[in-house]
Protein backbone atom coordinates (compact mmCIF):
# COMPACT_ATOMS: atom_id res chain seq x y z
CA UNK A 1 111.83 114.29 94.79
CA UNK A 2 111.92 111.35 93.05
CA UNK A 3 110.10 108.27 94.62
CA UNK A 4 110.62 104.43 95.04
CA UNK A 5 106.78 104.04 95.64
CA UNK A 6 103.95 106.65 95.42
CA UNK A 7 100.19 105.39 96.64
CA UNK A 8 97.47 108.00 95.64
CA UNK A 9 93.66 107.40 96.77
CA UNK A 10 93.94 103.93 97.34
CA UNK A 11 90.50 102.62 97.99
CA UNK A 12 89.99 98.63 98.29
CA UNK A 13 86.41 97.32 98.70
CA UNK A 14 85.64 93.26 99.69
CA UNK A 15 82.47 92.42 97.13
CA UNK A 16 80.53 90.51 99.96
CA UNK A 17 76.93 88.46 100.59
CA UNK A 18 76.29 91.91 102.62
CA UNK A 19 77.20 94.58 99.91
CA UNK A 20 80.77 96.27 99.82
CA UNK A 21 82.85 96.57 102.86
CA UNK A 22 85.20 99.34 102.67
CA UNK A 23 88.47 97.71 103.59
CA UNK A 24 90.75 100.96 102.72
CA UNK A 25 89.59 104.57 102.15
CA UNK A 26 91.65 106.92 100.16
CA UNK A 27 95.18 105.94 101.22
CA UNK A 28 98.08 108.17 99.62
CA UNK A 29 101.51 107.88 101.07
CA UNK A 30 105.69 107.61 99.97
CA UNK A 31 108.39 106.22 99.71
CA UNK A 32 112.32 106.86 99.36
CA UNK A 33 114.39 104.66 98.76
CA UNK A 34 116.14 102.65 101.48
CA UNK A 35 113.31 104.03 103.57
CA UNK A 36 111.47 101.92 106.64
CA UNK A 37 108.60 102.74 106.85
CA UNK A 38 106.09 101.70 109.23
CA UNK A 39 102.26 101.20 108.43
CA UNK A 40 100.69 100.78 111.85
CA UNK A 41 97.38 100.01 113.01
CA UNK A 42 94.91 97.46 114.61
CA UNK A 43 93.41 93.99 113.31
CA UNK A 44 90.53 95.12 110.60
CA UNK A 45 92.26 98.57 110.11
CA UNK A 46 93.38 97.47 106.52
CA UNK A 47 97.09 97.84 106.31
CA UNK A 48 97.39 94.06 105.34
CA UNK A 49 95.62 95.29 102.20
CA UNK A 50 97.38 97.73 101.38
CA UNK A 51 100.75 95.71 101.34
CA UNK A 52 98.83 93.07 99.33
CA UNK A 53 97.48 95.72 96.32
CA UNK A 54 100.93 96.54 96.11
CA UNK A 55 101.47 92.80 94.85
CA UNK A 56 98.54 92.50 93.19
CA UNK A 57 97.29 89.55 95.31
CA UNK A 58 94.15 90.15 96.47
CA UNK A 59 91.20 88.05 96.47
CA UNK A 60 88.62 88.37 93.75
CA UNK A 61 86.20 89.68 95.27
CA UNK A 62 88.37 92.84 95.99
CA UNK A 63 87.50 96.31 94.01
CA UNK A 64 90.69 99.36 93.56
CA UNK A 65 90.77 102.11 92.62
CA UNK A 66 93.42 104.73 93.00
CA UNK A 67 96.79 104.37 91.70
CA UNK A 68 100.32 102.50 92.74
CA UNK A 69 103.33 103.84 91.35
CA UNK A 70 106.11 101.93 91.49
CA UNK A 71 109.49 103.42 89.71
CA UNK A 72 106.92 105.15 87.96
CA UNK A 73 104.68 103.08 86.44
CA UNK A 74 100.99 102.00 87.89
CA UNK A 75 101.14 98.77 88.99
CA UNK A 76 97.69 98.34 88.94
CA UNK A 77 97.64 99.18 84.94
CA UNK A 78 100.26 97.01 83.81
CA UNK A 79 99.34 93.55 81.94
CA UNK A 80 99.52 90.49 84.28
CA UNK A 81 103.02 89.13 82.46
CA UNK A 82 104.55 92.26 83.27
CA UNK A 83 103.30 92.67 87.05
CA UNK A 84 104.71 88.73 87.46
CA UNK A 85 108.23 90.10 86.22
CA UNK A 86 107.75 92.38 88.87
CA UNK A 87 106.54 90.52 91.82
CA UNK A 88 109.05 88.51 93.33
CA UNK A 89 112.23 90.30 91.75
CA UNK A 90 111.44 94.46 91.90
CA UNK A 91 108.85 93.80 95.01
CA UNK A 92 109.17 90.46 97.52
CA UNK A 93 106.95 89.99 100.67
CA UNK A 94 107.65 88.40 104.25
CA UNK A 95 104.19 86.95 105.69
CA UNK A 96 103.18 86.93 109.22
CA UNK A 97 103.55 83.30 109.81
CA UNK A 98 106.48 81.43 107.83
CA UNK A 99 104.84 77.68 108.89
CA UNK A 100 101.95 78.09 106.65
CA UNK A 101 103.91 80.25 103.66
CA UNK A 102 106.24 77.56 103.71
CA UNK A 103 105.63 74.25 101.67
CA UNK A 104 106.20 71.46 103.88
CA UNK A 105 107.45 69.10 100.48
CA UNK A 106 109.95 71.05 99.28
CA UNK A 107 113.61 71.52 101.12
CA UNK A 108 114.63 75.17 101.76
CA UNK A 109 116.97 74.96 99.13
CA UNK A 110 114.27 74.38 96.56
CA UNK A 111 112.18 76.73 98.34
CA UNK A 112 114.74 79.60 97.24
CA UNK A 113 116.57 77.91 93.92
CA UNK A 114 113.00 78.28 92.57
CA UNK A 115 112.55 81.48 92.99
CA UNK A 116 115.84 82.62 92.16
CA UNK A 117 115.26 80.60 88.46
CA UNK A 118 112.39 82.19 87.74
CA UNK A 119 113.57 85.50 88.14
CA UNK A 120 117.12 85.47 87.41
CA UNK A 121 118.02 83.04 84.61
CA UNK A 122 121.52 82.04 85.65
CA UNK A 123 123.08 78.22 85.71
CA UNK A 124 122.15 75.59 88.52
CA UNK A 125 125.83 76.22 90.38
CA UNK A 126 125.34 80.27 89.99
CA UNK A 127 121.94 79.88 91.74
CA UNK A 128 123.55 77.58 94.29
CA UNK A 129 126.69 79.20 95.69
CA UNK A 130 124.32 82.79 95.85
CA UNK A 131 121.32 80.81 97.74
CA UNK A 132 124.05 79.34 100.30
CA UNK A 133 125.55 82.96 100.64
CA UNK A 134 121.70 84.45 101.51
CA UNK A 135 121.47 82.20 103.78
CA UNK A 136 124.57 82.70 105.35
CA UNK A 137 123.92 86.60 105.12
CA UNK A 138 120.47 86.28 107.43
CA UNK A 139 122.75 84.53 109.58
CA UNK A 140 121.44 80.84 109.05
CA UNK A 141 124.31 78.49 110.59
CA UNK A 142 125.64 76.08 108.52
CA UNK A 143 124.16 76.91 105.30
CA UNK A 144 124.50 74.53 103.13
CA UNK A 145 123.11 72.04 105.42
CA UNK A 146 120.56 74.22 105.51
CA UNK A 147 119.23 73.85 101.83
CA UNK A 148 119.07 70.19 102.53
CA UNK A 149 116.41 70.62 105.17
CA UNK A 150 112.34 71.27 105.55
CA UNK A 151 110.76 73.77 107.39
CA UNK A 152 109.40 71.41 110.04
CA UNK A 153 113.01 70.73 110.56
CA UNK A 154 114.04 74.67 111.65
CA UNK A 155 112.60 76.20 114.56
CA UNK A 156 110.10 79.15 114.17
CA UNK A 157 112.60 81.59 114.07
CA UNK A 158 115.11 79.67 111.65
CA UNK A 159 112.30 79.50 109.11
CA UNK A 160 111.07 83.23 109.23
CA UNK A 161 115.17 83.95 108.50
CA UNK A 162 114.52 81.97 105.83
CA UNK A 163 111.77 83.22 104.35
CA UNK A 164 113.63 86.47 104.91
CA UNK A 165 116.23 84.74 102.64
CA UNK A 166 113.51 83.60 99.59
CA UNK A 167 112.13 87.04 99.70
CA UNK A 168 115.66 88.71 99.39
CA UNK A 169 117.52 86.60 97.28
CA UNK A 170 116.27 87.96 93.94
CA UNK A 171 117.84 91.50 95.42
CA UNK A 172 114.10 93.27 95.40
CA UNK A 173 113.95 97.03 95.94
CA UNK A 174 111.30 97.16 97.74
CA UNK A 175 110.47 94.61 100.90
CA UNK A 176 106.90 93.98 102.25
CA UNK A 177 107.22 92.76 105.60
CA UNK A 178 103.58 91.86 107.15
CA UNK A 179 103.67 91.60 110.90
CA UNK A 180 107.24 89.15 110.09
CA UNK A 181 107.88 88.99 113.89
CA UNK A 182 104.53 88.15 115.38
CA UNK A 183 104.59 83.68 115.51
CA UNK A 184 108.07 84.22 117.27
CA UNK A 185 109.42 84.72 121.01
CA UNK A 186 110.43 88.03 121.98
CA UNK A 187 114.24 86.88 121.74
CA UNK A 188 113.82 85.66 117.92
CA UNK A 189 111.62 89.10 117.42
CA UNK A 190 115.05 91.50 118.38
CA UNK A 191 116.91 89.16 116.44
CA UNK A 192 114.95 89.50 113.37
CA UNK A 193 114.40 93.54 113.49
CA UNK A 194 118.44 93.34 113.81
CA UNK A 195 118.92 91.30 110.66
CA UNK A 196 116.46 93.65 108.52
CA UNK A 197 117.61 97.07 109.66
CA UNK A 198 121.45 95.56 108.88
CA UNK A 199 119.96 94.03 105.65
CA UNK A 200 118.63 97.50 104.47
CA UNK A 201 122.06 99.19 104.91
CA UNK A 202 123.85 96.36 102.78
CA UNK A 203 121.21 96.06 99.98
CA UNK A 204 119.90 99.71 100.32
CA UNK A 205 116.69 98.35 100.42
CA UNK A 206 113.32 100.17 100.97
CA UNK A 207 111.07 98.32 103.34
CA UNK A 208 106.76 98.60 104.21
CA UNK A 209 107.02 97.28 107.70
CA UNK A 210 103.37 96.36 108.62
CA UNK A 211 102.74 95.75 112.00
CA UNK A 212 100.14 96.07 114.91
CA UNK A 213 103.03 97.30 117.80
CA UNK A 214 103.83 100.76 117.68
CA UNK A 215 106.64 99.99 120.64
CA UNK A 216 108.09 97.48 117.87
CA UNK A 217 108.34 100.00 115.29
CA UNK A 218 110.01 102.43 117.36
CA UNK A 219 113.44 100.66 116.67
CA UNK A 220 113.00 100.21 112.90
CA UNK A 221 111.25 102.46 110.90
CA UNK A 222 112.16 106.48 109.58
CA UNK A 223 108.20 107.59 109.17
CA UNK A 224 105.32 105.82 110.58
CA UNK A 225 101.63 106.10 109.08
CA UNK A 226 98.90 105.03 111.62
CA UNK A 227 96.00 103.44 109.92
CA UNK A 228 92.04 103.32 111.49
CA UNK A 229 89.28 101.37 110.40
CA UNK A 230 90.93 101.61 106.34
CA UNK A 231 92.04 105.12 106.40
CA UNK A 232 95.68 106.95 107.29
CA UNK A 233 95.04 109.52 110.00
CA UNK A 234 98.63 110.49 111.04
CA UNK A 235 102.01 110.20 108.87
CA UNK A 236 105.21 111.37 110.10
CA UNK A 237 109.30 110.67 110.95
CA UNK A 238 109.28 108.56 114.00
CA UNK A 239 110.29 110.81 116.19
CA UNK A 240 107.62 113.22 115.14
CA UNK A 241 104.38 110.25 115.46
CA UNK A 242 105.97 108.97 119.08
CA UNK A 243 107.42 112.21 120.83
CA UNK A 244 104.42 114.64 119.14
CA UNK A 245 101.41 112.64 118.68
CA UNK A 246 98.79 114.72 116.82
CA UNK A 247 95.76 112.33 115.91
CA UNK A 248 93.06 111.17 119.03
CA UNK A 249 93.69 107.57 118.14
CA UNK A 250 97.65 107.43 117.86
CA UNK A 251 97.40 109.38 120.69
CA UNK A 252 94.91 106.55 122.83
CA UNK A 253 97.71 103.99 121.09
CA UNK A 254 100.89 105.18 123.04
CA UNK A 255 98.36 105.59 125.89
CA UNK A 256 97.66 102.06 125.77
CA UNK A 257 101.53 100.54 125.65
CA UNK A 258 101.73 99.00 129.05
CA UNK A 259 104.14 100.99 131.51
CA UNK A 260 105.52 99.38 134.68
CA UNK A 261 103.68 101.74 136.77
CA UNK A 262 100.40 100.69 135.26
CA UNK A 263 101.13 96.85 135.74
CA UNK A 264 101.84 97.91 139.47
CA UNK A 265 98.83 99.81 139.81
CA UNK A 266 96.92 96.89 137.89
CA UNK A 267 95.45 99.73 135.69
CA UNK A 268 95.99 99.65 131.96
CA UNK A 269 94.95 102.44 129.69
CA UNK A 270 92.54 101.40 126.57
CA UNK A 271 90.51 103.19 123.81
CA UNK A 272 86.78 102.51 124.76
CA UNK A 273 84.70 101.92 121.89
CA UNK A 274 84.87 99.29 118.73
CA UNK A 275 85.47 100.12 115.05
CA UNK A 276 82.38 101.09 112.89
CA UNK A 277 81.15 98.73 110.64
CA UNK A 278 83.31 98.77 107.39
CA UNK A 279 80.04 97.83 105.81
CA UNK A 280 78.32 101.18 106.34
CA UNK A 281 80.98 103.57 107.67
CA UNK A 282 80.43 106.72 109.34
CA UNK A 283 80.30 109.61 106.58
CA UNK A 284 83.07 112.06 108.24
CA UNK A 285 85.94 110.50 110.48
CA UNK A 286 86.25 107.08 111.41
CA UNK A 287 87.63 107.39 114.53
CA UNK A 288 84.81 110.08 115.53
CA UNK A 289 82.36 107.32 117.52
CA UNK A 290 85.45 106.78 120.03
CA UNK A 291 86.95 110.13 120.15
CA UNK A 292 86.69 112.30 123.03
CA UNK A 293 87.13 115.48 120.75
CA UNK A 294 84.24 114.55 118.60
CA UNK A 295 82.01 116.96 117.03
CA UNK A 296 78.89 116.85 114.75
CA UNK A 297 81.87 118.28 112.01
CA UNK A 298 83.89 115.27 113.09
CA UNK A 299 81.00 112.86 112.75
CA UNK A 300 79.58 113.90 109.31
CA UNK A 301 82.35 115.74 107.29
CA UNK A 302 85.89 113.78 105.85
CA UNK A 303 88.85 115.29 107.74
CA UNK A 304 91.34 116.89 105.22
CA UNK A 305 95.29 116.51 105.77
CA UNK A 306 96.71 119.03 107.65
CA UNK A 307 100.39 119.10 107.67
CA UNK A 308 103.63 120.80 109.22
CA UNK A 309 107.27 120.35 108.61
CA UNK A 310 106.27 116.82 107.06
CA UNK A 311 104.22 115.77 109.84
CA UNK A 312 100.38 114.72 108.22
CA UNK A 313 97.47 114.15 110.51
CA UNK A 314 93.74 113.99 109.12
CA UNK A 315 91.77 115.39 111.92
CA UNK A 316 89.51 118.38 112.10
CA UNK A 317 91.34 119.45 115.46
CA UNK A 318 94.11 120.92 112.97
CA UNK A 319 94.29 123.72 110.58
CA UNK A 320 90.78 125.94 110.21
């Protein structure tokens, strides 16, 4: 099969005062194209990262290893020149909150006309009438009106459909979306995972939906990976990760999605425990200092993938 994206032992580690923190730990996943696909996990667990080594964008400090390949070259061995003619056309990202990604000095119109020159070379009046029509297609009223204004003039959700429209309007393959409903209102949130499931049928686009609410992803993506404390411990189809749950921890996650009876009761279900220190991680699994199942196995040896009928879990429960 013939991939959009491949990631293959994707490590990231922060250089810090402390010594390395291990941010992500041997991270290999897919993707098809026109595939959602949802990388889900907890603050700290490192799927930000991962969505921002695909760019190229990390700090300094950062140190990868592993390899991205994207229509089959490694990103992370191309020149610099060559990974800018990338970003923004091939690969575009949505950020969490659109009020700071947003410059508050430049209209929306030159927010996306300046994007769409650097990466598509036509005339000034090209550019125009195709920003007006991407801004009509994520369903920004009154378009051209719309160019004329700032982002402190659009409420939260106008802007993130606008930054929707910036990240789209160079016709990328491949969409990062991290956490792109999170700074608006439940309302806006349906509204938005509406407008980028009907966006990836029209542009047959593939999209990385990174996000912290497995109930969220439940409408959007095809295959979910759940990420803990830098590593992937269960990859799946959707159906397969929310109806099957093989991994302790996704498991505790569904636990924890707040049920009507459990309001009632005033009893919600949690994981006990905190993540290990990224600084000096636990040799074997991550998850083993919270796990119920845990064994000395668990504690000091790596889980392997263990897999069946494309459903992935790394967990020493599974296989011998």
């Amino acid at each position: 099969m013939s991939y959009l994206l491949k990631v293959d032992n994707l490590s990231v580690d922060y250089r810090t005062r402390s010594g390395l923190v291990s941010a992500v730990d041997d991270v290999s996943f897919t993707m098809g194209r026109g595939e959602v696909l949802g990388l889900v996990g907890e603050s700290g667990s490192g799927k930000s990262t991962v969505g921002l080594s695909i760019l190229r964008i990390l700090p300094e400090n950062a140190v990868v290893k592993g390899s991205i390949m994207f229509e089959g070259r490694n990103i992370l061995e191309i020149d610099e020149e060559e990974m800018r003619a990338t970003r923004g056309k091939s690969i575009s990202i949505i950020f969490q909150d659109p009020s700071s990604h947003l410059n508050p000095l430049f209209t929306v119109g030159q927010h996306i006309l300046d994007v769409m020159r650097a990466h598509l070379g036509k005339n000034s009046v090209e550019l125009r009438k195709e920003a007006i029509k991407m801004l009509s297609m994520v369903g920004l009223p009154d378009p051209e009106r719309v160019m004329g204004l700032y982002p402190h003039e659009l409420s939260g959700g106008m802007q993130q459909r606008a930054m929707i429209a910036i990240a789209l309007s160079t016709k990328p393959k491949l969409l990062i979306a991290d956490e792109p409903t999170t700074a608006v209102d439940v309302t806006i949130q349906a509204q938005i995972i509406d407008l980028m499931l009907d966006l990836k049928r029209k542009l047959r686009l593939s999209v990385l939906f990174i996000t912290h609410n497995l109930a969220l992803i439940s409408d959007i993506a095809d295959r979910i990976a759940i990420m803990y404390a830098g590593n992937i411990v269960e990859i799946g189809r959707r159906e397969d990760v929310l109806n099957s749950p093989l991994h302790p921890y996704t498991k505790g996650l569904l636990e924890s999605i707040p049920k009507i009876e459990s309001t009632r009761s005033g009893r919600l279900n949690y994981i006990p425990g905190f993540i290990p220190n990224l600084a000096n991680p636990p040799p074997g699994c991550r998850f083993s200092t919270r796990c119920p199942y845990a064994t000395e196995k668990c504690r000091f040896v790596k889980p392997q993938p263990y897999s069946e009928g494309g459903h992935t879990v790394y967990c020493h429960l599974y296989g011998e």
